[in-house]
Protein backbone atom coordinates (compact mmCIF):
# COMPACT_ATOMS: atom_id res chain seq x y z
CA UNK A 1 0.00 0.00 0.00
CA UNK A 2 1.34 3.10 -1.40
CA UNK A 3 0.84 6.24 1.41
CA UNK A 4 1.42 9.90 0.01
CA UNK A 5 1.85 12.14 2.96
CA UNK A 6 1.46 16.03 3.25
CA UNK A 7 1.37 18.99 5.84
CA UNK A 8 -2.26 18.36 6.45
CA UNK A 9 -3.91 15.64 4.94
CA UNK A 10 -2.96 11.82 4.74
CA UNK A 11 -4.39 10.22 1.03
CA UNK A 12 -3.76 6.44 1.20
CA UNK A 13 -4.30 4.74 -2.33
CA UNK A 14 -6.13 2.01 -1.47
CA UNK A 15 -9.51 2.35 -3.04
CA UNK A 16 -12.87 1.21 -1.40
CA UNK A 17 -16.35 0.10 -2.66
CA UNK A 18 -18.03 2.60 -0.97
CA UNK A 19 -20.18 5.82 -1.98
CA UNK A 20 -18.55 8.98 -1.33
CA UNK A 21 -19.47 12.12 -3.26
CA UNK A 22 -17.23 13.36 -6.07
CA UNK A 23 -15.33 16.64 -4.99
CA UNK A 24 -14.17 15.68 -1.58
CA UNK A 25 -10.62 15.59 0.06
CA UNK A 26 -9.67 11.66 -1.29
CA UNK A 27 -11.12 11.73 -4.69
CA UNK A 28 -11.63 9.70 -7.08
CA UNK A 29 -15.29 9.12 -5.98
CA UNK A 30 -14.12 6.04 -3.51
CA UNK A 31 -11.14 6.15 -1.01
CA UNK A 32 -10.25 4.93 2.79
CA UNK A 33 -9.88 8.76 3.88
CA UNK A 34 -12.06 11.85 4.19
CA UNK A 35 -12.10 15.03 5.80
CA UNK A 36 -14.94 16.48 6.59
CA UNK A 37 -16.84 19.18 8.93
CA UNK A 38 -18.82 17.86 12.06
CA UNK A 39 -22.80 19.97 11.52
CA UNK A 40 -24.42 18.02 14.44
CA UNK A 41 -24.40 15.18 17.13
CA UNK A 42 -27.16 12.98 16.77
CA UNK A 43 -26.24 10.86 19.64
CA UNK A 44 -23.45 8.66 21.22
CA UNK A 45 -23.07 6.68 18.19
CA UNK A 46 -23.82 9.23 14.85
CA UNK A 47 -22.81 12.40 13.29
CA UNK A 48 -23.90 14.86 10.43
CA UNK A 49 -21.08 16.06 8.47
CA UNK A 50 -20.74 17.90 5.46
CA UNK A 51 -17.84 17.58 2.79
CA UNK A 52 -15.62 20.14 1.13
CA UNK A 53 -17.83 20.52 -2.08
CA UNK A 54 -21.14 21.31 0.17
CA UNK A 55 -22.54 17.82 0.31
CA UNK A 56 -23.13 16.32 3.61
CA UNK A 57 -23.65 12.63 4.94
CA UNK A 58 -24.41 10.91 8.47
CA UNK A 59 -22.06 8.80 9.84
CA UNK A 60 -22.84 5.73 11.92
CA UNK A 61 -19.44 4.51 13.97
CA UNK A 62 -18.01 1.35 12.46
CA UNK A 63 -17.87 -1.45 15.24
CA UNK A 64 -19.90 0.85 18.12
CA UNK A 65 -23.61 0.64 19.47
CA UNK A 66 -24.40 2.78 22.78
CA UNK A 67 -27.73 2.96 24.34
CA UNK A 68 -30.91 4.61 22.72
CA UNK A 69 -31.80 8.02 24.03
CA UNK A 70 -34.68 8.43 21.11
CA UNK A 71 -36.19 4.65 21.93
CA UNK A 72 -35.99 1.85 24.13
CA UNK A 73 -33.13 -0.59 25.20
CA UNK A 74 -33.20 -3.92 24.90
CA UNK A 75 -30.99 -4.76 28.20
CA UNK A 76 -30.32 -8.48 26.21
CA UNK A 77 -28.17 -6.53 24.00
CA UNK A 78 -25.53 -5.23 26.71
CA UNK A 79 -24.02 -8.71 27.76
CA UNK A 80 -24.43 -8.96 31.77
CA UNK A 81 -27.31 -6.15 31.73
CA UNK A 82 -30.45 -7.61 33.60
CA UNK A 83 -33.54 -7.85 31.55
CA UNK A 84 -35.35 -5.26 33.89
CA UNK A 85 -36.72 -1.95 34.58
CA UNK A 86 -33.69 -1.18 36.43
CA UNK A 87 -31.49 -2.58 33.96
CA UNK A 88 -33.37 -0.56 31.31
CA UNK A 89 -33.49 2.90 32.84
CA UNK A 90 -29.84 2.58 33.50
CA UNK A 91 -29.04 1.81 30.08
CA UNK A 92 -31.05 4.90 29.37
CA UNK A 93 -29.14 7.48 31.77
CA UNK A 94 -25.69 5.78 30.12
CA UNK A 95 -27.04 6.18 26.62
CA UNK A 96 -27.14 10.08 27.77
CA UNK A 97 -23.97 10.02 29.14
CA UNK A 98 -22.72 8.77 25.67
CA UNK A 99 -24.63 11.26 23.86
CA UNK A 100 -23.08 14.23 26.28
CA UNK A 101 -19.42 12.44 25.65
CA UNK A 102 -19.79 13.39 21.95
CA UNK A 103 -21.32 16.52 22.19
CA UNK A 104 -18.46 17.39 24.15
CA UNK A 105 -15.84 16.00 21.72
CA UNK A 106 -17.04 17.33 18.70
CA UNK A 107 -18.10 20.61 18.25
CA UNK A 108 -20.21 22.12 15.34
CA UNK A 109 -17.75 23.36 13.05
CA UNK A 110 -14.64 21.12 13.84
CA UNK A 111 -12.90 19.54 11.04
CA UNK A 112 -12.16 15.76 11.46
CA UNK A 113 -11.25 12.76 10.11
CA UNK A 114 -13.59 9.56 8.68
CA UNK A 115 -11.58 6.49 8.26
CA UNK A 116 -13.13 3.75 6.25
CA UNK A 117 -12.44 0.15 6.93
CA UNK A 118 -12.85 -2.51 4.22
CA UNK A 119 -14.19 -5.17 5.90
CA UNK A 120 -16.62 -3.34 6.56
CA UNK A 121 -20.15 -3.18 4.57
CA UNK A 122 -19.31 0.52 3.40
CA UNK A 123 -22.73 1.34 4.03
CA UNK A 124 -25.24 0.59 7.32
CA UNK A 125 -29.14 1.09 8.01
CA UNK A 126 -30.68 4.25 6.14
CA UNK A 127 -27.42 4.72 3.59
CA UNK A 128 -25.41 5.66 6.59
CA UNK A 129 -21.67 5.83 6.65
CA UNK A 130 -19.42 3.49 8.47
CA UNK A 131 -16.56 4.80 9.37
CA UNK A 132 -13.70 5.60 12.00
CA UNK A 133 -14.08 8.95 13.23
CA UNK A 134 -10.45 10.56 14.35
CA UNK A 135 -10.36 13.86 16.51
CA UNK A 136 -7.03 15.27 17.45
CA UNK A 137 -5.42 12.08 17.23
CA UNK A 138 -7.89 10.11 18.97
CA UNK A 139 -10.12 7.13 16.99
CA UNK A 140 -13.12 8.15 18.89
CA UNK A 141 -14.77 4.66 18.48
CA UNK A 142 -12.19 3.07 19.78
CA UNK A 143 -12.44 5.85 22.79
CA UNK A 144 -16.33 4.80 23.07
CA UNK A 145 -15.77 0.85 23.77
CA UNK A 146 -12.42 1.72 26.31
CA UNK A 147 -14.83 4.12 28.51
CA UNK A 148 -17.53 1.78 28.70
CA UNK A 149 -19.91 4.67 26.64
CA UNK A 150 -20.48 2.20 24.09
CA UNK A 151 -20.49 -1.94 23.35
CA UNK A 152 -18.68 -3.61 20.58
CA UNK A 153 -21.56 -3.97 17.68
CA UNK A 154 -21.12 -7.55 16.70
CA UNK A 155 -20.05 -7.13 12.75
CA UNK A 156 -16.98 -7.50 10.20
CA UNK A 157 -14.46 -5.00 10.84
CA UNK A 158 -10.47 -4.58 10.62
CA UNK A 159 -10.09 -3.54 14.34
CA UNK A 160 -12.80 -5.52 16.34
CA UNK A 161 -9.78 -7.41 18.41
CA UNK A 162 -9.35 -4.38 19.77
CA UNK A 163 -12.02 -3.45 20.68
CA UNK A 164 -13.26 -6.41 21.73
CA UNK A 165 -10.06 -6.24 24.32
CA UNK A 166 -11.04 -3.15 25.41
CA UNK A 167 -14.57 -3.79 25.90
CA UNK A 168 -13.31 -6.64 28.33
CA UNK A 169 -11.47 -4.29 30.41
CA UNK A 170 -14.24 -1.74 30.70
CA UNK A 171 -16.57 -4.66 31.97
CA UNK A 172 -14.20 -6.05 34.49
CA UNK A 173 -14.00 -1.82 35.77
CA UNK A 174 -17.67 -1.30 35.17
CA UNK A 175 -16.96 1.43 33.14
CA UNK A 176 -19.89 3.39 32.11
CA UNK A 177 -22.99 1.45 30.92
CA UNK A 178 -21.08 -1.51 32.40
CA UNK A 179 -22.20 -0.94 36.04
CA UNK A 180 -25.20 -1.20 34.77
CA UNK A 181 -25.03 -4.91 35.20
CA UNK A 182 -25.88 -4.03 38.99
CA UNK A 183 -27.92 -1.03 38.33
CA UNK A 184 -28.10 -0.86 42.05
CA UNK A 185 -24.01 0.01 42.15
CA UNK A 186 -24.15 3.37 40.46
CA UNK A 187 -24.69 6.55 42.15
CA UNK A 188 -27.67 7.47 44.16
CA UNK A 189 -27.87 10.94 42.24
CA UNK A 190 -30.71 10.95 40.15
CA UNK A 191 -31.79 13.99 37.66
CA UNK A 192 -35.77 14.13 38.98
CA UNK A 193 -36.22 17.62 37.09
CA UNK A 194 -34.88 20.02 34.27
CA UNK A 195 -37.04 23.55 34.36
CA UNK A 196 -35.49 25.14 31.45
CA UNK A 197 -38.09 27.38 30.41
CA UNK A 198 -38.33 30.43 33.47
CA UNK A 199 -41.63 32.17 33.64
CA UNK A 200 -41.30 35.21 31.40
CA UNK A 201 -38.50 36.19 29.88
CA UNK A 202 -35.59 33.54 30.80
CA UNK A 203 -33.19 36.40 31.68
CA UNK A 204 -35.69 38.29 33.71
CA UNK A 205 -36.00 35.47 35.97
CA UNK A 206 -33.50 33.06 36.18
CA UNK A 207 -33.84 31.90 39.65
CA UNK A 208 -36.87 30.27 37.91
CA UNK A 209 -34.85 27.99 35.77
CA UNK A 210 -33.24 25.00 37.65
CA UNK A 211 -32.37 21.51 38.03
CA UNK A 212 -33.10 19.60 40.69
CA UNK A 213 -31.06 16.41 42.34
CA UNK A 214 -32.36 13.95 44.23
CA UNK A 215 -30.16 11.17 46.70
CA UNK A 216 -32.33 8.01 45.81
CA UNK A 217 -29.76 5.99 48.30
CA UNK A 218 -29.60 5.23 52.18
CA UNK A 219 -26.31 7.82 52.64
CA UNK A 220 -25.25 11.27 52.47
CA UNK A 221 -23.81 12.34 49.42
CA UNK A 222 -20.53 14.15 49.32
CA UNK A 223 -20.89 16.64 46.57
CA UNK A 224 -17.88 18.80 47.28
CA UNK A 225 -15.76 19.24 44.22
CA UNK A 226 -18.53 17.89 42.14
CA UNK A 227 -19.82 19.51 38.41
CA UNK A 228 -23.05 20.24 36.58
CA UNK A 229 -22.38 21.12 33.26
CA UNK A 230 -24.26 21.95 30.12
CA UNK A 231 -23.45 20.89 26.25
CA UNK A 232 -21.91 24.44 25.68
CA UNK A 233 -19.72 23.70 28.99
CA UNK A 234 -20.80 26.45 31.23
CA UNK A 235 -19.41 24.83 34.69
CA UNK A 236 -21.18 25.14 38.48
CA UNK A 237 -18.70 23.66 41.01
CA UNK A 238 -20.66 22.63 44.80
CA UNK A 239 -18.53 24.02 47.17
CA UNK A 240 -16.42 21.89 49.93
CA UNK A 241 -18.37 20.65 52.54
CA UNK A 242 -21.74 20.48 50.22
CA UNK A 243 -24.02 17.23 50.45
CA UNK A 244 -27.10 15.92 50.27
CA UNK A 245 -28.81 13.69 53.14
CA UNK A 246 -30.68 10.47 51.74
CA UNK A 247 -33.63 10.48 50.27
CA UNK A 248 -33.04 14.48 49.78
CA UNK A 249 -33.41 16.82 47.17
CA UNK A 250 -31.75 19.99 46.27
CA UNK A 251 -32.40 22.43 43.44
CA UNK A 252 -29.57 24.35 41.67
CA UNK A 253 -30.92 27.94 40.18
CA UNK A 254 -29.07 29.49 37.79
CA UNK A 255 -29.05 32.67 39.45
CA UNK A 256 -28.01 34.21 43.02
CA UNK A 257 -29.13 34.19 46.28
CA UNK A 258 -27.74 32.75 49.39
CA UNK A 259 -27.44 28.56 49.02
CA UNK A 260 -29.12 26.35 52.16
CA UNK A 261 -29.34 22.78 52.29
CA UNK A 262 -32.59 22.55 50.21
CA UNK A 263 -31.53 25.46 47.50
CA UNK A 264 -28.45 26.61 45.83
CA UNK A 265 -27.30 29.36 43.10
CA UNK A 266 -25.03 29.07 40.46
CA UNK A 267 -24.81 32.90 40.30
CA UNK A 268 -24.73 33.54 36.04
CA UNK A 269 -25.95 36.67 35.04
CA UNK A 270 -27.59 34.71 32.15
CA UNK A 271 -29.66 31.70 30.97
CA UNK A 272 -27.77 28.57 31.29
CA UNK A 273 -30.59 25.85 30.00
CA UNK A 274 -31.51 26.05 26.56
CA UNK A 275 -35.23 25.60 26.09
CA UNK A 276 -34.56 23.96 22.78
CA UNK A 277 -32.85 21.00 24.64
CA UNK A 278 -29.22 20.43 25.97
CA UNK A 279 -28.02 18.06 28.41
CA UNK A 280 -27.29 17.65 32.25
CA UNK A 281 -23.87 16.31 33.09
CA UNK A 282 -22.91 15.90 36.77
CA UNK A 283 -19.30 14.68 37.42
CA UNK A 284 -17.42 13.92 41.12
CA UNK A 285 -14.43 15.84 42.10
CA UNK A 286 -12.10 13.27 39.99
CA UNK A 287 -13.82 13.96 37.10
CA UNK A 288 -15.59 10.77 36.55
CA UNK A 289 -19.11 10.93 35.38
CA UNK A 290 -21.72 10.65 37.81
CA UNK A 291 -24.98 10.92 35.58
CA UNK A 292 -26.32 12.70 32.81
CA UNK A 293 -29.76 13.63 31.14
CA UNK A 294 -30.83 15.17 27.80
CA UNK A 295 -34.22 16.82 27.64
């Protein structure tokens, strides 16, 4: 395999069966590279993009599945994942967590790489692309399966030893959607309501737009150190020495006043919640995710 190499594009001349449109970075019509420009995140697992010459495509990750956040999950799917209502709502809550992880690694705008594998059909459900998606250096599927955001999807592909070695190693952590194979195991923070939409004008009143948390376990929760965030990664830290007794709830406003146990302020001068949608992400003082909700 013959591999030309310049300041800012690899072209590899090995051509694949697969439908690209003419005019993009990799012509002729079919090759195992494209660049292309990230337009939205559907979810944990696909991605618009649009090509140099204007046309655009959706990309479905080669060799990934993480949990609906549009539909239901079949817990059977997730090897280890009980077949119940537990089991189900957790795969929900990581299938969020997935979709936040890629919101947050790929913005709108952000030029990255598709890889194309040729053991691969070219081609998945609805004409989608399957493809390798590279970000700064990182193979983001492979990133998705070595978190735990995502299981191996059982099909032909060049790299699924790997990943199928790194999916082992996220279950024996219970990494991500992994713990979900004792739903009970995961935090006791729970996301019981998003009030995006203040009375009035958001701005006027933004003590009126919240999020409330709820401790659904039989122990005080630490929070100090620990993060909500939203998809555009505005940041509220709790404070040391915050918690939250069992069985408690406490609402986070996004604007000031003076925090108790029951009540707290992030203290923006603006809207934080878009009413269109966006996504909860709570993380501990280490950084790892705690739980996460799209509305």
């Amino acid at each position: 395999m013959d591999v030309i190499r310049t300041s800012h594009i690899v072209v590899v001349m090995t051509v694949l069966a697969v439908a690209i449109p003419a005019g993009v970075v990799g012509s002729p019509s079919t090759t195992s590279e494209l660049t292309a420009t990230v337009t939205s995140v559907t979810d944990g697992d696909t991605v618009d993009v649009e090509y140099s010459n204007g046309t655009t495509d959706t990309v479905r990750l080669l060799g990934v599945d993480t949990p609906e956040i549009y539909g239901e999950n079949d817990p059977t799917e997730f090897e280890g994942v009980p077949d119940t209502e537990a089991g189900e709502q957790c795969l929900a809550e990581a299938g969020d967590a997935a979709s936040a992880y890629m919101k947050d690694e790929l913005q709108t705008g952000e030029q990255i790489t598709l890889e194309l594998d040729e053991q691969s059909d070219g081609r998945g459900d609805y004409g989608r692309l399957l493809a390798y998606i590279h970000d700064d250096g990182q193979n983001l599927n492979y990133d998705l399966i070595q978190t735990g955001h995502a299981r191996v999807y059982d099909s032909s592909f060049g790299q699924s030893d790997r990943f199928y070695a790194a999916e082992s190693d996220a279950q024996a952590a219970e990494r991500g959607l992994w713990h979900c194979r004792d739903p009970s195991s995961g935090s006791a923070l729970s996301i019981t309501e998003i009030h995006a939409d203040a009375e009035g004008d958001d701005r006027d009143n933004l003590n009126d737009e919240y999020v409330e948390f709820s401790n659904t376990g039989s122990e005080t929760l630490d929070l100090s150190g620990w993060t909500v965030s939203d998809d555009a990664g505005h940041t509220y830290t709790f404070p040391s020495g915050a918690s939250l007794a069992a069985e408690a709830t406490v609402t986070l406003h996004t604007g000031s006043g003076e925090d108790t146990q029951t009540d707290r302020y992030w203290g923006s001068s603006q809207p934080i919640w878009n009413n269109g949608g966006d996504t909860v992400t709570v993380e501990d003082g280490s950084g790892t995710l705690v739980t996460s909700k799209s509305y």
